[in-house]
ModelCIF file with pLDDT and N, C-alpha, C, O atoms, coordinates in Angstrom:
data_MODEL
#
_entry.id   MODEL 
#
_entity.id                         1 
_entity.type                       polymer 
_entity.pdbx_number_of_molecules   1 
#
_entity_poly.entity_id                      1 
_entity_poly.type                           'polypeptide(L)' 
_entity_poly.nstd_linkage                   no 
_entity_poly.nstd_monomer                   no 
_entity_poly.pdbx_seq_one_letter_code       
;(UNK)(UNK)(UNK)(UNK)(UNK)(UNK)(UNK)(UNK)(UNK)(UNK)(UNK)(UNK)(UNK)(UNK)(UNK)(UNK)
(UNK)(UNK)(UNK)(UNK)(UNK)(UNK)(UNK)(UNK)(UNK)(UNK)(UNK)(UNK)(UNK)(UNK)(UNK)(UNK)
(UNK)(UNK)(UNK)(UNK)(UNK)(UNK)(UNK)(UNK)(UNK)(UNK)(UNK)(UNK)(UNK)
;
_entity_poly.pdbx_seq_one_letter_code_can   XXXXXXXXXXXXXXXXXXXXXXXXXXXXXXXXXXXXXXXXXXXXX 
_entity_poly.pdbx_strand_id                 A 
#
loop_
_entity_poly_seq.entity_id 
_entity_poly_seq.num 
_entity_poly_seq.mon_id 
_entity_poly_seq.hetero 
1 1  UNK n 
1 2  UNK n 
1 3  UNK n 
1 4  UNK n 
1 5  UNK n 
1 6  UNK n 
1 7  UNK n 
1 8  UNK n 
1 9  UNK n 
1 10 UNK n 
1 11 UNK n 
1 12 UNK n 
1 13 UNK n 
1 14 UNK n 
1 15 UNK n 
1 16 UNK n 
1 17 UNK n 
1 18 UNK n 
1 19 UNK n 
1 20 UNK n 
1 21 UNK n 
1 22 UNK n 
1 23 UNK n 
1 24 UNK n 
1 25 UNK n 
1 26 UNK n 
1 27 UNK n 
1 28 UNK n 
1 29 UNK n 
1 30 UNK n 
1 31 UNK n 
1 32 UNK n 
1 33 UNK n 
1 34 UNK n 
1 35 UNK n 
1 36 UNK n 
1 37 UNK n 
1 38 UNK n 
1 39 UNK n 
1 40 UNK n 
1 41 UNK n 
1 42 UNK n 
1 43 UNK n 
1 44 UNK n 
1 45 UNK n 
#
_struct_asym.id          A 
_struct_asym.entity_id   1 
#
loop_
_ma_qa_metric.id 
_ma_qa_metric.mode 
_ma_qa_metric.name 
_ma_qa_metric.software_group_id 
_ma_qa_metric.type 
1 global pLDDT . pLDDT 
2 local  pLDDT . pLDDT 
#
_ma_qa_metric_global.metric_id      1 
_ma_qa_metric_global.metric_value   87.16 
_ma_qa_metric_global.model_id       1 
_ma_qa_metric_global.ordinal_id     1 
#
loop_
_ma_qa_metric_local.label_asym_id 
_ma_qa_metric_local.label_comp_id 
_ma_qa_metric_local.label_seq_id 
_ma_qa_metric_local.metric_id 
_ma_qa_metric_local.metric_value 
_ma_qa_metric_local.model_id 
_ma_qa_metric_local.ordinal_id 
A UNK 1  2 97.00 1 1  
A UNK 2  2 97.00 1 2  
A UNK 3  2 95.00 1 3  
A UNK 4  2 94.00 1 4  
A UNK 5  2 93.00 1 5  
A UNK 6  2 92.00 1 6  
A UNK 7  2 90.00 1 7  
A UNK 8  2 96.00 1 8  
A UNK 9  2 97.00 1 9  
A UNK 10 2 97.00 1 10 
A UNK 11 2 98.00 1 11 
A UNK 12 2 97.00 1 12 
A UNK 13 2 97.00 1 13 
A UNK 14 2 97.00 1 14 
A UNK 15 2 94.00 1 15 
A UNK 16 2 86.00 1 16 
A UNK 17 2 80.00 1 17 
A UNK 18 2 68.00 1 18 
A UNK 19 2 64.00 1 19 
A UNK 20 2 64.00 1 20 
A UNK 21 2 65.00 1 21 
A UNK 22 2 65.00 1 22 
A UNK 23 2 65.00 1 23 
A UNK 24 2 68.00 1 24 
A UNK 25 2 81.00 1 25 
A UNK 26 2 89.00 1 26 
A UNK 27 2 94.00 1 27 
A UNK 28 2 94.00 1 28 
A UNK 29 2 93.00 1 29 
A UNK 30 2 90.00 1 30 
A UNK 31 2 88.00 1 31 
A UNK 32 2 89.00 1 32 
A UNK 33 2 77.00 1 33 
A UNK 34 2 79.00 1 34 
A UNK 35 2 89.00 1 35 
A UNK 36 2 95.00 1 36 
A UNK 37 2 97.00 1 37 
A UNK 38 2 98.00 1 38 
A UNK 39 2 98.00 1 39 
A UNK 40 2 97.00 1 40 
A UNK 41 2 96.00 1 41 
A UNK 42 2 89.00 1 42 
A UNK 43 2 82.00 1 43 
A UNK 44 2 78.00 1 44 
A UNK 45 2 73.00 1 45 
#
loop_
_atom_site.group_PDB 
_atom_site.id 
_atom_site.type_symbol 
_atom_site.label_atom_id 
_atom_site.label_alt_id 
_atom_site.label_comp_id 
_atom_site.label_asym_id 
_atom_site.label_entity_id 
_atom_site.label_seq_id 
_atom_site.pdbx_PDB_ins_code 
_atom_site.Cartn_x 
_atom_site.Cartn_y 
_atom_site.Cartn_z 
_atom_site.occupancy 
_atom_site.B_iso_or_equiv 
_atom_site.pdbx_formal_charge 
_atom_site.auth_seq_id 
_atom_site.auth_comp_id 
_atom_site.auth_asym_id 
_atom_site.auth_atom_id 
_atom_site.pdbx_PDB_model_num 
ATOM 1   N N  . UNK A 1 1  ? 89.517  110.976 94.128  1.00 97.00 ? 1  UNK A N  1 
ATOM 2   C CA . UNK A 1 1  ? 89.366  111.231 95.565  1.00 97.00 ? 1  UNK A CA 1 
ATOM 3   C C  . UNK A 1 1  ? 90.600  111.936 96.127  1.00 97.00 ? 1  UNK A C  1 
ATOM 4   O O  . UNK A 1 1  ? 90.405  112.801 96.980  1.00 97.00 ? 1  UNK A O  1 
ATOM 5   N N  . UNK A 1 2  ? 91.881  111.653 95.732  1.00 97.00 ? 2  UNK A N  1 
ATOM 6   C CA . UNK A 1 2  ? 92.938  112.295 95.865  1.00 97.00 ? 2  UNK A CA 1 
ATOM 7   C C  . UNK A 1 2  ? 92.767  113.487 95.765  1.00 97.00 ? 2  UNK A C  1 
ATOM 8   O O  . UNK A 1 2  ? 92.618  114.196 96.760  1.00 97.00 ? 2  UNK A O  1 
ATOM 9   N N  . UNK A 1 3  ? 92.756  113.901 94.666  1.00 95.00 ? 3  UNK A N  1 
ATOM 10  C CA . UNK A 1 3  ? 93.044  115.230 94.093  1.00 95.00 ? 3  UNK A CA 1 
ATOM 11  C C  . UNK A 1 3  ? 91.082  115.836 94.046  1.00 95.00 ? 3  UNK A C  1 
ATOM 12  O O  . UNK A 1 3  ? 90.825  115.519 92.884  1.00 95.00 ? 3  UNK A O  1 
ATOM 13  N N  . UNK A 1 4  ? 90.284  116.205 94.385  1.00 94.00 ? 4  UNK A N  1 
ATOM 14  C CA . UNK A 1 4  ? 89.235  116.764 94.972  1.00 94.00 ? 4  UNK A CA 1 
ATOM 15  C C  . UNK A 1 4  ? 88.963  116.685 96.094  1.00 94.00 ? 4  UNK A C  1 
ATOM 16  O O  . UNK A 1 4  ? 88.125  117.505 96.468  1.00 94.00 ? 4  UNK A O  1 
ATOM 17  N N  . UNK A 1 5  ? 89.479  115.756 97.095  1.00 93.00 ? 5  UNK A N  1 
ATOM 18  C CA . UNK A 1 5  ? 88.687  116.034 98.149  1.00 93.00 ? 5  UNK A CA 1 
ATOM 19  C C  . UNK A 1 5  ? 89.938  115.684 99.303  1.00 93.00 ? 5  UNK A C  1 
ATOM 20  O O  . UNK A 1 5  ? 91.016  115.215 98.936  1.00 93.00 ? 5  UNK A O  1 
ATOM 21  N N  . UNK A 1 6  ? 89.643  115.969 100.668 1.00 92.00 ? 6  UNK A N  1 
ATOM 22  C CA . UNK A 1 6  ? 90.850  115.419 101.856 1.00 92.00 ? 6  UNK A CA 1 
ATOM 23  C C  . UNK A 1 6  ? 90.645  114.235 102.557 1.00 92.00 ? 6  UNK A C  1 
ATOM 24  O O  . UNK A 1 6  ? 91.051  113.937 103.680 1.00 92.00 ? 6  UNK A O  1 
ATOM 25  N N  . UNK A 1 7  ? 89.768  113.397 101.539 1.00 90.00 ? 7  UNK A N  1 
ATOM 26  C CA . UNK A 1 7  ? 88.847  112.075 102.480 1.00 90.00 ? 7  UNK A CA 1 
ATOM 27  C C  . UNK A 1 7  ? 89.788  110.938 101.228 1.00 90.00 ? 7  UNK A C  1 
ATOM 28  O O  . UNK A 1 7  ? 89.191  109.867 101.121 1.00 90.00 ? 7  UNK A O  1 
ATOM 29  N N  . UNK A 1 8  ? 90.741  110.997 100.568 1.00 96.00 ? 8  UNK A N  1 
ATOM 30  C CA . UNK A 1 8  ? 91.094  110.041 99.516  1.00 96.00 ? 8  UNK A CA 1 
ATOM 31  C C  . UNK A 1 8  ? 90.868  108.557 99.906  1.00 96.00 ? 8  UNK A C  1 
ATOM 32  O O  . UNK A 1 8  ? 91.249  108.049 100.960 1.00 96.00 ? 8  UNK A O  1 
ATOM 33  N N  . UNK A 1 9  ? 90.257  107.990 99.002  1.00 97.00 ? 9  UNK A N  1 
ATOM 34  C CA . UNK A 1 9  ? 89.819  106.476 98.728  1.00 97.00 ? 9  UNK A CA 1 
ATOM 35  C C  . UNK A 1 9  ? 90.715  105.182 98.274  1.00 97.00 ? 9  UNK A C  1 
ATOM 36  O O  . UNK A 1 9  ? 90.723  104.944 97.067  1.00 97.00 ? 9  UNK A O  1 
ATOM 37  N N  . UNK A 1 10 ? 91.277  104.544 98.919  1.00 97.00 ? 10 UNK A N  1 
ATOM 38  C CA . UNK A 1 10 ? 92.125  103.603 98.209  1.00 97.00 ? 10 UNK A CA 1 
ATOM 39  C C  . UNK A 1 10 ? 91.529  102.436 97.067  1.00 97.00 ? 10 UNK A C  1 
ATOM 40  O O  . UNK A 1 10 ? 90.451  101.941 97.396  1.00 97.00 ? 10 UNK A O  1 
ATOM 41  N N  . UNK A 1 11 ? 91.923  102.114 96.201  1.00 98.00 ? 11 UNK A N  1 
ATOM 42  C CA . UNK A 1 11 ? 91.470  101.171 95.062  1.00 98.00 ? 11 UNK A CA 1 
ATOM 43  C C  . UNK A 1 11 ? 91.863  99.716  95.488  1.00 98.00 ? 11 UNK A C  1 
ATOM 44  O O  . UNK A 1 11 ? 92.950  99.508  96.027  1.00 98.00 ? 11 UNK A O  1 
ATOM 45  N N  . UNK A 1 12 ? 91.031  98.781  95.259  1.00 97.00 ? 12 UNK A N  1 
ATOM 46  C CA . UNK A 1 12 ? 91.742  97.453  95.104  1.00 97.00 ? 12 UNK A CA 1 
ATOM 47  C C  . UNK A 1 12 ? 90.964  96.285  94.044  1.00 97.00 ? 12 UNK A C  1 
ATOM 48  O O  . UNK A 1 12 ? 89.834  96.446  93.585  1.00 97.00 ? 12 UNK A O  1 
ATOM 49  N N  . UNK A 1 13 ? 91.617  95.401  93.849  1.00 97.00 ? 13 UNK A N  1 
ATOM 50  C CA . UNK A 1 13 ? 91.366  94.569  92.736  1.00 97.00 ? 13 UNK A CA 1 
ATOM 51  C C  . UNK A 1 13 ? 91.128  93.414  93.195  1.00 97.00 ? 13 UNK A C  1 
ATOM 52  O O  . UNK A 1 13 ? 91.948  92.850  93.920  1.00 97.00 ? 13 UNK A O  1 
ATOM 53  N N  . UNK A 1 14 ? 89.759  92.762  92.795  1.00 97.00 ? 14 UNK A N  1 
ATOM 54  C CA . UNK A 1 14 ? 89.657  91.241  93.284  1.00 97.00 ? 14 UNK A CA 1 
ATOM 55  C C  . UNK A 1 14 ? 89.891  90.407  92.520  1.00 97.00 ? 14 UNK A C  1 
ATOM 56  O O  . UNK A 1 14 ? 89.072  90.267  91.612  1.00 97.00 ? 14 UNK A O  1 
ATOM 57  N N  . UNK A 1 15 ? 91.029  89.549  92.551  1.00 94.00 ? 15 UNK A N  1 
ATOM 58  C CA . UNK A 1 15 ? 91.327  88.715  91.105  1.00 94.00 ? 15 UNK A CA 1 
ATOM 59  C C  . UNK A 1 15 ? 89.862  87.435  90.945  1.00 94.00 ? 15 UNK A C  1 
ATOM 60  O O  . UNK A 1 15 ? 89.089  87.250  91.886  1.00 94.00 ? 15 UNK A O  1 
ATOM 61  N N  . UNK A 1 16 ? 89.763  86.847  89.888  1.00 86.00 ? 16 UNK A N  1 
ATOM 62  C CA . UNK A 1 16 ? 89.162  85.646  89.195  1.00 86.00 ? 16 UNK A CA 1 
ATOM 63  C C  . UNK A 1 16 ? 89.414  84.727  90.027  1.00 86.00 ? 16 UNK A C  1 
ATOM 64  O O  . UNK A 1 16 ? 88.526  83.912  90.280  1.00 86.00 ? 16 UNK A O  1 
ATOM 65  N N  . UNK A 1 17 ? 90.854  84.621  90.737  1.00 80.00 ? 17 UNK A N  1 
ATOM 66  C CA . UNK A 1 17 ? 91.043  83.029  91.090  1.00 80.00 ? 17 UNK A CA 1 
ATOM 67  C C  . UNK A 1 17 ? 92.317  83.685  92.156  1.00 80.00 ? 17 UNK A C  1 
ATOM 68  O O  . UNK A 1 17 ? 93.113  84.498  91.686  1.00 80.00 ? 17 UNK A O  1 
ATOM 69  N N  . UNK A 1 18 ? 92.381  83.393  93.129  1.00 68.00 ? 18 UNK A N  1 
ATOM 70  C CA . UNK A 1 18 ? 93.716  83.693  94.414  1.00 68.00 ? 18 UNK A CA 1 
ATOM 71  C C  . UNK A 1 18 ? 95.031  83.261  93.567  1.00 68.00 ? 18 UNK A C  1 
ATOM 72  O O  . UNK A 1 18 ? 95.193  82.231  92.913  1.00 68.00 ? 18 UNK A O  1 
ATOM 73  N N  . UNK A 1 19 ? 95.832  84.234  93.744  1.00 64.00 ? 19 UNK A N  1 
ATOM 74  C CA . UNK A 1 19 ? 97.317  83.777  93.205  1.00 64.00 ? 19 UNK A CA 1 
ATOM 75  C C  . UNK A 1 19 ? 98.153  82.221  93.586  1.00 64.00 ? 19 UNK A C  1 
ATOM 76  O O  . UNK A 1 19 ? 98.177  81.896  94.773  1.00 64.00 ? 19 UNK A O  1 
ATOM 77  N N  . UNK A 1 20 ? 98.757  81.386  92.648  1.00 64.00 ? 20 UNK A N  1 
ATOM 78  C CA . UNK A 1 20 ? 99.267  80.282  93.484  1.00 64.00 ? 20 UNK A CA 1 
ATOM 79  C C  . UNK A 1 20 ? 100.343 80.500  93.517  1.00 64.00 ? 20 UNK A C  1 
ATOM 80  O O  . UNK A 1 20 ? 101.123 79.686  93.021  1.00 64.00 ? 20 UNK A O  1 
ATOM 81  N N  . UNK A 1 21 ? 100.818 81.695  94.119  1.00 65.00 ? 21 UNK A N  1 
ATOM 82  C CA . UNK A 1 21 ? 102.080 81.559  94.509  1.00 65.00 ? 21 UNK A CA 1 
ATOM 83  C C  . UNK A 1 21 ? 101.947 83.391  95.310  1.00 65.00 ? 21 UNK A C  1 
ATOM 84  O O  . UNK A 1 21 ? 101.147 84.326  95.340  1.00 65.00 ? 21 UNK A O  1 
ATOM 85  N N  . UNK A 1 22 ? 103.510 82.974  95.924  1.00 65.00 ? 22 UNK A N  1 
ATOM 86  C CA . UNK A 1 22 ? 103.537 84.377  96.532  1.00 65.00 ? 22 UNK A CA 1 
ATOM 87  C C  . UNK A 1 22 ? 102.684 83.824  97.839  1.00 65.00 ? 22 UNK A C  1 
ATOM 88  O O  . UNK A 1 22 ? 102.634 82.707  98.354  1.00 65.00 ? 22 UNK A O  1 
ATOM 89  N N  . UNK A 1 23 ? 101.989 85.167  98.180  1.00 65.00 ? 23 UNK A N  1 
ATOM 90  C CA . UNK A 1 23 ? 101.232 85.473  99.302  1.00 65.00 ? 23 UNK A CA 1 
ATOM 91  C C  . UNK A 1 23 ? 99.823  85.266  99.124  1.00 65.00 ? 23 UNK A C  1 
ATOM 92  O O  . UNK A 1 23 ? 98.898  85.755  99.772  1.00 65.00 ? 23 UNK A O  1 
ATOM 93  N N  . UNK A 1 24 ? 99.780  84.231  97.858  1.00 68.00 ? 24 UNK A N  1 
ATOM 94  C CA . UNK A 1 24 ? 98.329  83.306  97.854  1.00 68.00 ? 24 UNK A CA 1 
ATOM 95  C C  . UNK A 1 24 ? 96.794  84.801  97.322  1.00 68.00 ? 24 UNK A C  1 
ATOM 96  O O  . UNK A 1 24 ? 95.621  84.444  97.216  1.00 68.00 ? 24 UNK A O  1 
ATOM 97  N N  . UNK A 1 25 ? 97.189  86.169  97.107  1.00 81.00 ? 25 UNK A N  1 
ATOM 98  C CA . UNK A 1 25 ? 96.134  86.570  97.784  1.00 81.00 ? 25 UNK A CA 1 
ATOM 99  C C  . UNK A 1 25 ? 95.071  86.499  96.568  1.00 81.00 ? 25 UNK A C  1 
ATOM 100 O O  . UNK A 1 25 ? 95.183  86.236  95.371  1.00 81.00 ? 25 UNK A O  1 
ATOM 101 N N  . UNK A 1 26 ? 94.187  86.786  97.257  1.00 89.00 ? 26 UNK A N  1 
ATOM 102 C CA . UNK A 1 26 ? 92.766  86.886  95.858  1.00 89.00 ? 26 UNK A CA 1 
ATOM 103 C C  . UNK A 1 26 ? 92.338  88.874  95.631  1.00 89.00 ? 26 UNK A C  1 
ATOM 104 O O  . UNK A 1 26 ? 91.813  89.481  94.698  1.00 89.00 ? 26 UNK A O  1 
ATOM 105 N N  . UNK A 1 27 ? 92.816  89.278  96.820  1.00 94.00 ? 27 UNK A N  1 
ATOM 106 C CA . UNK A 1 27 ? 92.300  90.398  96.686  1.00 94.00 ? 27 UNK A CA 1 
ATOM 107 C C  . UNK A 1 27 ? 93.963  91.444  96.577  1.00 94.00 ? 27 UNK A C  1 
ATOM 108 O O  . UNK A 1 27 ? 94.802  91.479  97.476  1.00 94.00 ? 27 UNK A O  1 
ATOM 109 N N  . UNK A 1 28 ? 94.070  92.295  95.056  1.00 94.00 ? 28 UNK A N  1 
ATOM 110 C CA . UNK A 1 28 ? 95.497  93.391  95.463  1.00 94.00 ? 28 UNK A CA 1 
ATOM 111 C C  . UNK A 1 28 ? 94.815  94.727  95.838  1.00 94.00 ? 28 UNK A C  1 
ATOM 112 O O  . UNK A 1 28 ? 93.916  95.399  95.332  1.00 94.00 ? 28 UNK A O  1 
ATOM 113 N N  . UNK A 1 29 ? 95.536  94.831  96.835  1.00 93.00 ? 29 UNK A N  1 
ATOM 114 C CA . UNK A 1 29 ? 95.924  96.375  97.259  1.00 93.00 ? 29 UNK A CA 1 
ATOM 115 C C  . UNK A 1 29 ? 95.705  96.454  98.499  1.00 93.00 ? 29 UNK A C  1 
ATOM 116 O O  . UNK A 1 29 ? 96.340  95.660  99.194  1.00 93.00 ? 29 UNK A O  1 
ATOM 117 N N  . UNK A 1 30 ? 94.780  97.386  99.180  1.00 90.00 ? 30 UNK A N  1 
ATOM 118 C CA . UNK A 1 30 ? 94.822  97.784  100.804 1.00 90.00 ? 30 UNK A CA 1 
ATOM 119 C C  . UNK A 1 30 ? 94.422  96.410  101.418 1.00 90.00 ? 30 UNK A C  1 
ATOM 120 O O  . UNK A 1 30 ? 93.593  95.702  100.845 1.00 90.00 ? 30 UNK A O  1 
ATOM 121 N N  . UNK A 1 31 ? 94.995  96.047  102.547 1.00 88.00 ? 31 UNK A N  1 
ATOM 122 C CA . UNK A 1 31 ? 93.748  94.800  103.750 1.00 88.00 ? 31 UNK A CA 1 
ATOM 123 C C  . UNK A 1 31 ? 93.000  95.297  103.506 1.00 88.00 ? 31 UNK A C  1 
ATOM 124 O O  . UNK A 1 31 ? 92.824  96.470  103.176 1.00 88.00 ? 31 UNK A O  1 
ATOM 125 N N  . UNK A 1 32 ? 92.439  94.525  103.617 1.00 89.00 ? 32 UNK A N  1 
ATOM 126 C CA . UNK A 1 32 ? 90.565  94.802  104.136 1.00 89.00 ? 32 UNK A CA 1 
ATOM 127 C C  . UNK A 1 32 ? 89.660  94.068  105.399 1.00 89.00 ? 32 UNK A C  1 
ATOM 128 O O  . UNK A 1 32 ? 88.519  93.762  105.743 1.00 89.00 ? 32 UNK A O  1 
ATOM 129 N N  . UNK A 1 33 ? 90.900  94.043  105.749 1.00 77.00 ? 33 UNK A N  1 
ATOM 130 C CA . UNK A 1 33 ? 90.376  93.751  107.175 1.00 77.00 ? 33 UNK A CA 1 
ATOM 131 C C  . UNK A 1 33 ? 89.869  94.110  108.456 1.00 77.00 ? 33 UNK A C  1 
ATOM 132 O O  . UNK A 1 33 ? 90.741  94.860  108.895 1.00 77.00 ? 33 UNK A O  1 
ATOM 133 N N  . UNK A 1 34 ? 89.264  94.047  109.034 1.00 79.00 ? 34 UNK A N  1 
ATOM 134 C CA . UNK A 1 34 ? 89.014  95.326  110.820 1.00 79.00 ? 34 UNK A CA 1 
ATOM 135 C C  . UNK A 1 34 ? 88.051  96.027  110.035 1.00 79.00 ? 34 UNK A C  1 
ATOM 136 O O  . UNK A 1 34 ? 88.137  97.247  109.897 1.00 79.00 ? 34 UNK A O  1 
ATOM 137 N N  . UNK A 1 35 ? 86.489  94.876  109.131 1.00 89.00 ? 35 UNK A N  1 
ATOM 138 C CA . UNK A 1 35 ? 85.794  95.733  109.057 1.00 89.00 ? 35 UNK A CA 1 
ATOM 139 C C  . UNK A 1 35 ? 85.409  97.257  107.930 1.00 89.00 ? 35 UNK A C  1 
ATOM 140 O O  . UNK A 1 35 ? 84.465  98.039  107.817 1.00 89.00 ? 35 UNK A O  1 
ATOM 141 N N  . UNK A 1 36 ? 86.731  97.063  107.279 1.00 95.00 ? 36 UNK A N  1 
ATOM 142 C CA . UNK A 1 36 ? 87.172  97.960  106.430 1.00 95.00 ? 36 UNK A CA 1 
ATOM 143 C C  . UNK A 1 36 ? 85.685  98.103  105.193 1.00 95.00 ? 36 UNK A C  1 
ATOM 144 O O  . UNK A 1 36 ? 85.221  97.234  104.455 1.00 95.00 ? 36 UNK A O  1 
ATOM 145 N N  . UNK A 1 37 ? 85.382  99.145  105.330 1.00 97.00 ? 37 UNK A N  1 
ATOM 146 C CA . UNK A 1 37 ? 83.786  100.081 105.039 1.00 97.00 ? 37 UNK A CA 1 
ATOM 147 C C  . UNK A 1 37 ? 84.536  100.198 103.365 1.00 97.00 ? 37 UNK A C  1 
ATOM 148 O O  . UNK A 1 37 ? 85.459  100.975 103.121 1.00 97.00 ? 37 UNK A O  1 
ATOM 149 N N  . UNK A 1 38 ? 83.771  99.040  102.095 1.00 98.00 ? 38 UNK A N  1 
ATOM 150 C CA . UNK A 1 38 ? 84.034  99.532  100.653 1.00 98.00 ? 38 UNK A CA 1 
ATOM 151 C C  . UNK A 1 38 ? 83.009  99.636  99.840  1.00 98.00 ? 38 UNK A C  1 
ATOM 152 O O  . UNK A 1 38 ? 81.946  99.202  100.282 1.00 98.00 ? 38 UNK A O  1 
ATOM 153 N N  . UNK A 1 39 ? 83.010  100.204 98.496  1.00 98.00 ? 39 UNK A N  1 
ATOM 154 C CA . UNK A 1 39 ? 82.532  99.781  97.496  1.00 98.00 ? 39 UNK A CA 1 
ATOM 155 C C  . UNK A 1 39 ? 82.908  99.183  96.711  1.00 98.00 ? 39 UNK A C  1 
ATOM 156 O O  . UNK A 1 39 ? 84.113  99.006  96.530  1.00 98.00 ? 39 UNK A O  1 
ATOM 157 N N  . UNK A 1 40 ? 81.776  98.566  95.831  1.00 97.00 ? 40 UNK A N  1 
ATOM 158 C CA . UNK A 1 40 ? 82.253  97.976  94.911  1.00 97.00 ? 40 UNK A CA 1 
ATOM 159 C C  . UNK A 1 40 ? 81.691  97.967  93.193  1.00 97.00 ? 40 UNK A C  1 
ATOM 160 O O  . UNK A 1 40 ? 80.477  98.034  93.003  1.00 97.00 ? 40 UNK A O  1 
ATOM 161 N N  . UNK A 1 41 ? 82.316  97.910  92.405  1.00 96.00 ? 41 UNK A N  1 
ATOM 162 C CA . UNK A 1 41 ? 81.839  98.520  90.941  1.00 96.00 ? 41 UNK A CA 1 
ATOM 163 C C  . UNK A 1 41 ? 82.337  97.714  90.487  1.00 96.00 ? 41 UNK A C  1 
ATOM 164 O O  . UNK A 1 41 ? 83.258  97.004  90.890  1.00 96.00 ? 41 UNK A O  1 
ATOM 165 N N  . UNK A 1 42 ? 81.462  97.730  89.064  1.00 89.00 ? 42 UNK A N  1 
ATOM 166 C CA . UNK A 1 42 ? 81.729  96.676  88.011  1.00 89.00 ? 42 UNK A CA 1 
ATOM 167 C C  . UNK A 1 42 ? 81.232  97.589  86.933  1.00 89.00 ? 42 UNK A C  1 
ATOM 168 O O  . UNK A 1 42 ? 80.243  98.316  87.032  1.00 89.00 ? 42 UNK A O  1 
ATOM 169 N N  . UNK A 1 43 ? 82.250  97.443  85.588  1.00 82.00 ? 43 UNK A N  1 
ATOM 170 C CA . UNK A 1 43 ? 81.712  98.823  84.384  1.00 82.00 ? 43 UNK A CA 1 
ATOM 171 C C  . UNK A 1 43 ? 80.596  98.129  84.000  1.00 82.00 ? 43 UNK A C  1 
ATOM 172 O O  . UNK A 1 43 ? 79.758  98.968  83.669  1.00 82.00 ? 43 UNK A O  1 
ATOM 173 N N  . UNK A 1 44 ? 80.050  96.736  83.845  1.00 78.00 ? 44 UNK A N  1 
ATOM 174 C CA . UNK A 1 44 ? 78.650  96.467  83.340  1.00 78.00 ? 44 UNK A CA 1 
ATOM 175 C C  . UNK A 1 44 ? 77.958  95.483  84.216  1.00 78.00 ? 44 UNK A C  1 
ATOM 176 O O  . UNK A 1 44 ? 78.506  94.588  84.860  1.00 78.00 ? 44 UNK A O  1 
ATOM 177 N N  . UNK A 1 45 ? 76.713  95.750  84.162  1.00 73.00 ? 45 UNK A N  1 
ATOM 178 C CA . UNK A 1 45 ? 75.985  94.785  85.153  1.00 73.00 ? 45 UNK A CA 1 
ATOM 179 C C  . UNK A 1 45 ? 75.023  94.589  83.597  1.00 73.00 ? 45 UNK A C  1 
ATOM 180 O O  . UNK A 1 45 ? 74.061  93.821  83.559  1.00 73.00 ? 45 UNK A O  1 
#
């Protein structure tokens, strides 16, 4: 999305289980909060 187009897409990772430590989170990378419009993929269903 970066590099083809001027609309780039940020990535994020939903862990298995919320971190116990740190900042607790379950989800890394952008908030996703306010509604924030994603997809989501999995390599096998």
């Amino acid at each position: 999305s970066f590099q083809e187009t001027n609309n780039p897409i940020n990535a994020f990772i939903v862990r298995k289980e919320a971190k116990q430590h740190g900042k607790n989170q379950g989800i890394e990378g952008p908030d996703l909060k306010d509604n924030a419009k994603v997809a989501i993929v999995d390599d096998v269903i």
